[in-house]
N, C-alpha and C. Protein backbone atom coordinates (compact mmCIF):
# COMPACT_ATOMS: atom_id res chain seq x y z
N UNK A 1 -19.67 -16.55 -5.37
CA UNK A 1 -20.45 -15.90 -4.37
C UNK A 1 -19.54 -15.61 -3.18
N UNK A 2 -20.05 -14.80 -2.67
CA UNK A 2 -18.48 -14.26 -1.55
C UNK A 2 -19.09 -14.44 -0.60
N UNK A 3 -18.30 -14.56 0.64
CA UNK A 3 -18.84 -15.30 2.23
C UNK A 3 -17.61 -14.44 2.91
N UNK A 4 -18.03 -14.62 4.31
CA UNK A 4 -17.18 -14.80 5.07
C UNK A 4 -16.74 -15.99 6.01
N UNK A 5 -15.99 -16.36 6.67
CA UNK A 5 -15.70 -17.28 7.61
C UNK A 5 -16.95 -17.78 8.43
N UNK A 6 -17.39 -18.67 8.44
CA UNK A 6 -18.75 -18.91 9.11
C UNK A 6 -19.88 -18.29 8.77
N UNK A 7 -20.26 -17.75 7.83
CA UNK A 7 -21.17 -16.92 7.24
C UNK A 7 -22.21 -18.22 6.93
N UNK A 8 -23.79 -18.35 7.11
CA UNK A 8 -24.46 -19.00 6.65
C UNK A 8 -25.03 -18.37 5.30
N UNK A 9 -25.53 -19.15 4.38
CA UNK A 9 -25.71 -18.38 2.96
C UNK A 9 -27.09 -19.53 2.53
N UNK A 10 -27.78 -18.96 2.41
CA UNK A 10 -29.47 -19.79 1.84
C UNK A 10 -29.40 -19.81 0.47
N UNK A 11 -29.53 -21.23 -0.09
CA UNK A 11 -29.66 -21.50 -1.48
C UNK A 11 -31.12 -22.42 -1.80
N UNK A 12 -32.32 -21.24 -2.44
CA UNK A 12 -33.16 -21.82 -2.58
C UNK A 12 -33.34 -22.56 -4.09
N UNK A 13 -33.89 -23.49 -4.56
CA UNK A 13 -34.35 -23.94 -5.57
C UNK A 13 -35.08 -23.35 -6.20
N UNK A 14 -35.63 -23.61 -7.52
CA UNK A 14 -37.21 -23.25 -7.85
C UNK A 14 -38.54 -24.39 -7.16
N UNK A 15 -37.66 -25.82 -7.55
CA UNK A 15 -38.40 -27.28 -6.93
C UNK A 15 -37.80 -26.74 -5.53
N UNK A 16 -38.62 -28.15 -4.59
CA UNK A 16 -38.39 -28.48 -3.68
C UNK A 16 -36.88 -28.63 -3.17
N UNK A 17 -36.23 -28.46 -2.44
CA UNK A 17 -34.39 -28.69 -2.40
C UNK A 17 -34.62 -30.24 -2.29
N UNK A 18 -35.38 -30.76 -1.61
CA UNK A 18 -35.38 -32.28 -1.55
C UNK A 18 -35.46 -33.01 -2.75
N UNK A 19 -35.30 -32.34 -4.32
CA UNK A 19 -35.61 -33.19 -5.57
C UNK A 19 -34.05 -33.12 -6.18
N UNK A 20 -33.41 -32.15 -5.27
CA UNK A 20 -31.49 -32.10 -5.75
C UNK A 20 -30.77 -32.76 -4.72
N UNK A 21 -29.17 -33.20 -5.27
CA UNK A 21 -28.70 -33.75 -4.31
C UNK A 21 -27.40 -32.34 -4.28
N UNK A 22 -26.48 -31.74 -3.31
CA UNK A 22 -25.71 -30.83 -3.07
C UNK A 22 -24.57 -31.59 -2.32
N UNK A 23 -23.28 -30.83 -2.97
CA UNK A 23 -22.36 -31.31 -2.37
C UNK A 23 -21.15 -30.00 -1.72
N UNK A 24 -20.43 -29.56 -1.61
CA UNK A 24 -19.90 -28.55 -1.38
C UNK A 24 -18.38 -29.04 -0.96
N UNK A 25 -17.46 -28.62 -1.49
CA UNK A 25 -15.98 -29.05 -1.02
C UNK A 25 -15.36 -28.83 0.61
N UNK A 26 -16.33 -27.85 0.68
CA UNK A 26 -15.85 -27.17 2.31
C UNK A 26 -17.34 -26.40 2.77
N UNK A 27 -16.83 -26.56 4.44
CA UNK A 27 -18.17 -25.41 5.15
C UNK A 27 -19.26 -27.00 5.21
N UNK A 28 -20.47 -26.78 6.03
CA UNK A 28 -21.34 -27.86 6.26
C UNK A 28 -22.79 -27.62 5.26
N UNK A 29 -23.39 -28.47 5.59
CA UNK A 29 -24.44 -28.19 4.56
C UNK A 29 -26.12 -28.45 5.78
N UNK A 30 -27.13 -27.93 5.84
CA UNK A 30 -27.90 -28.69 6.03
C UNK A 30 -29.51 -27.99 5.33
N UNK A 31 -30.28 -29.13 5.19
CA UNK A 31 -31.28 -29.45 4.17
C UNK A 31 -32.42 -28.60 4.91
N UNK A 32 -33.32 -27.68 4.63
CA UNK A 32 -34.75 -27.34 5.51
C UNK A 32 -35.36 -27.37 4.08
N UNK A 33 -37.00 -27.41 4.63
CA UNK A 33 -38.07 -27.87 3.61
C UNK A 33 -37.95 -27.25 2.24
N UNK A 34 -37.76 -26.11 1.74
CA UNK A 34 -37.23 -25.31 0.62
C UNK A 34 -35.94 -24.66 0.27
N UNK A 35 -34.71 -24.94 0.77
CA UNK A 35 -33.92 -24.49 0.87
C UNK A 35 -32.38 -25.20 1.44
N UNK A 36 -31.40 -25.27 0.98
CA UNK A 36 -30.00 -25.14 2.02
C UNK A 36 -29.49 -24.42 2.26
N UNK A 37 -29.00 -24.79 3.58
CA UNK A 37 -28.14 -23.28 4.45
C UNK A 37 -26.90 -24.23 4.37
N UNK A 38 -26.00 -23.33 3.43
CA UNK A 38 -24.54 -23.29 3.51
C UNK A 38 -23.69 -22.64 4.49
N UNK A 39 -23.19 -23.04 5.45
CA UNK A 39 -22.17 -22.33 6.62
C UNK A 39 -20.64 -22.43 5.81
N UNK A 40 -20.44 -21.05 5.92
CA UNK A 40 -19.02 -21.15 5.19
C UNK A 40 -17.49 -21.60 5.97
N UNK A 41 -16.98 -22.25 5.72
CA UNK A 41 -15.38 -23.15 6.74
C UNK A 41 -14.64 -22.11 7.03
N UNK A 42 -14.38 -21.75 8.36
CA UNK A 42 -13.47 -21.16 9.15
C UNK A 42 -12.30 -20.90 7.64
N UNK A 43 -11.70 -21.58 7.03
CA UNK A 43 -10.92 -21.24 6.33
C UNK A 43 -11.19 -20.43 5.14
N UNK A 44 -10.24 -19.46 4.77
CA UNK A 44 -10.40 -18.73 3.83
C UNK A 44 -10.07 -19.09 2.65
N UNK A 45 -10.40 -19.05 1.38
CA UNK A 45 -10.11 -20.21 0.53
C UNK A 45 -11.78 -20.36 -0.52
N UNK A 46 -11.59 -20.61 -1.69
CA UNK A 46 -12.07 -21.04 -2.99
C UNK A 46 -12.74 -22.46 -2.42
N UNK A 47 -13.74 -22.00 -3.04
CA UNK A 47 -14.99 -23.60 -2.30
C UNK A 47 -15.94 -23.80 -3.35
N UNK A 48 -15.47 -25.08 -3.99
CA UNK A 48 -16.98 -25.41 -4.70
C UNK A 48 -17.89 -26.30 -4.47
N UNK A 49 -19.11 -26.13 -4.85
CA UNK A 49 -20.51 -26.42 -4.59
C UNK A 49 -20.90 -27.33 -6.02
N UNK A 50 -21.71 -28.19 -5.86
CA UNK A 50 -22.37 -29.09 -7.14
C UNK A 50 -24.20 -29.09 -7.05
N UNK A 51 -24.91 -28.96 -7.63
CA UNK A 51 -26.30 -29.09 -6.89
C UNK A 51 -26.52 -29.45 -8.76
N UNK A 52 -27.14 -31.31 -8.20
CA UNK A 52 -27.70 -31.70 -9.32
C UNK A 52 -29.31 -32.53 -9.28
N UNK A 53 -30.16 -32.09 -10.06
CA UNK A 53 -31.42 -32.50 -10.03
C UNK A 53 -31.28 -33.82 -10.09
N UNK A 54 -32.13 -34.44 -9.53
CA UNK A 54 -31.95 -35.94 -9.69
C UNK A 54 -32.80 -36.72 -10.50
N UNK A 55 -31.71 -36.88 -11.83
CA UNK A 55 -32.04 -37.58 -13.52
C UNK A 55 -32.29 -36.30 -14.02
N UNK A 56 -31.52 -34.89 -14.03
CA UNK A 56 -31.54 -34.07 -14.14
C UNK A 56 -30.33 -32.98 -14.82
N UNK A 57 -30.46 -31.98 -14.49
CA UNK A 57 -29.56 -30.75 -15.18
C UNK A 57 -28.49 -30.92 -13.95
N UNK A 58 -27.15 -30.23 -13.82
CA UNK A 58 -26.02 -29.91 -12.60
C UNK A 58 -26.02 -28.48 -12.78
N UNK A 59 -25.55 -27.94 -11.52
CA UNK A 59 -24.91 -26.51 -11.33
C UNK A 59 -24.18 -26.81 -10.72
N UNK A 60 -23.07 -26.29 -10.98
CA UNK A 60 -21.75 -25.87 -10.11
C UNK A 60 -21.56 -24.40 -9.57
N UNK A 61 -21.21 -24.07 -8.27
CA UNK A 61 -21.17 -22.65 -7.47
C UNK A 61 -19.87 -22.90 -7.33
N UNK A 62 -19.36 -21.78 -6.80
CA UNK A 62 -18.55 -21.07 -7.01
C UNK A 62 -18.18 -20.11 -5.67
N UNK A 63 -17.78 -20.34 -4.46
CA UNK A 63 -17.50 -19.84 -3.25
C UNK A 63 -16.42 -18.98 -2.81
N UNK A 64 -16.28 -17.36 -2.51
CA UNK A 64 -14.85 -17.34 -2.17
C UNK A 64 -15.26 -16.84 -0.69
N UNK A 65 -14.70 -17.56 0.13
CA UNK A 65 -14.30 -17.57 1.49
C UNK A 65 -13.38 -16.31 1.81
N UNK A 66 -13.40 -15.46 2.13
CA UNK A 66 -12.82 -13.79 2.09
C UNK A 66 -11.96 -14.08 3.63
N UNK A 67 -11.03 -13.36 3.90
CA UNK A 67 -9.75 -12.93 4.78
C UNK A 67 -11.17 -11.83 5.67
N UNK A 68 -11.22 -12.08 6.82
CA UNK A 68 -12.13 -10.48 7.53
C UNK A 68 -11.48 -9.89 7.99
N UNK A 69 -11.57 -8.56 7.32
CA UNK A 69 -10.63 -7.09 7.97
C UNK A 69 -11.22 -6.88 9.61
N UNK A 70 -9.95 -6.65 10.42
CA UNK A 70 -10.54 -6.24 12.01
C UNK A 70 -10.28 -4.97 11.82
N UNK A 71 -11.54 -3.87 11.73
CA UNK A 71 -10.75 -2.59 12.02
C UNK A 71 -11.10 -1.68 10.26
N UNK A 72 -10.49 -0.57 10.60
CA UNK A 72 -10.52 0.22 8.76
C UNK A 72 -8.83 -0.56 8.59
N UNK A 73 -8.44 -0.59 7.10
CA UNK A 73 -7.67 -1.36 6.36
C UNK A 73 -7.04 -0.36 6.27
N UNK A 74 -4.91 -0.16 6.89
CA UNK A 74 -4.32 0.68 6.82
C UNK A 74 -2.80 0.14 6.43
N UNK A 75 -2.70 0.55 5.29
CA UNK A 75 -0.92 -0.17 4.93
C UNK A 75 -1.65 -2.01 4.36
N UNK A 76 -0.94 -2.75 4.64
CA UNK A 76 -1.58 -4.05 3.63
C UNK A 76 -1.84 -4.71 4.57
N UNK A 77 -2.26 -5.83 3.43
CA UNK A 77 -3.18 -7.25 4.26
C UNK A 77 -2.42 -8.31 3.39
N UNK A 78 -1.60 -8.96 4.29
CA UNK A 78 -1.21 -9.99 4.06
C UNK A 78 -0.26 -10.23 2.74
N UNK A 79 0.54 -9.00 3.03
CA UNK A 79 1.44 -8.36 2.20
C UNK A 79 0.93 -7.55 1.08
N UNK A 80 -0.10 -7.55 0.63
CA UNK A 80 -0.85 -6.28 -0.40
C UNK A 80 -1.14 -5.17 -0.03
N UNK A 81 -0.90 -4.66 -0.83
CA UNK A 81 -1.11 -3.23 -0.20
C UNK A 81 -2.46 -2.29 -1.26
């Protein structure tokens, strides 16, 4: 799932979010009644996520934290062109 730098990102359940436990390698996490809001880490960078039912199934996510272009993109970024 692609983000940007501080980007918040809502991950709802089908259950209640309070019946999974979530973990995330990077960025903060916090819990509201149906849902977590993932804030993505200042750093740019590959981030994974775990969200497992509890006595249950796991998912693993899959985060890429994106570079933000200032401006239209002219000649390269960060040596690519």
């Amino acid at each position: 799932m692609p983000a940007l730098p501080g980007q918040r990102i809502r991950i709802r359940p089908a259950l209640p979010a309070s019946d999974f436990d979530y973990r995330a390698s990077g960025g903060s996490v916090e819990l509201e009644a149906d849902a977590w809001i993932w804030t993505a880490p200042d750093r740019p960078g590959v981030h994974a996520a775990r969200v497992r039912e509890r006595g249950g199934a796991t998912i693993d996510l899959t985060f890429l934290v994106a570079h933000p272009v200032d401006g239209p993109l002219v000649g390269a970024l960060n040596g690519y062109e």
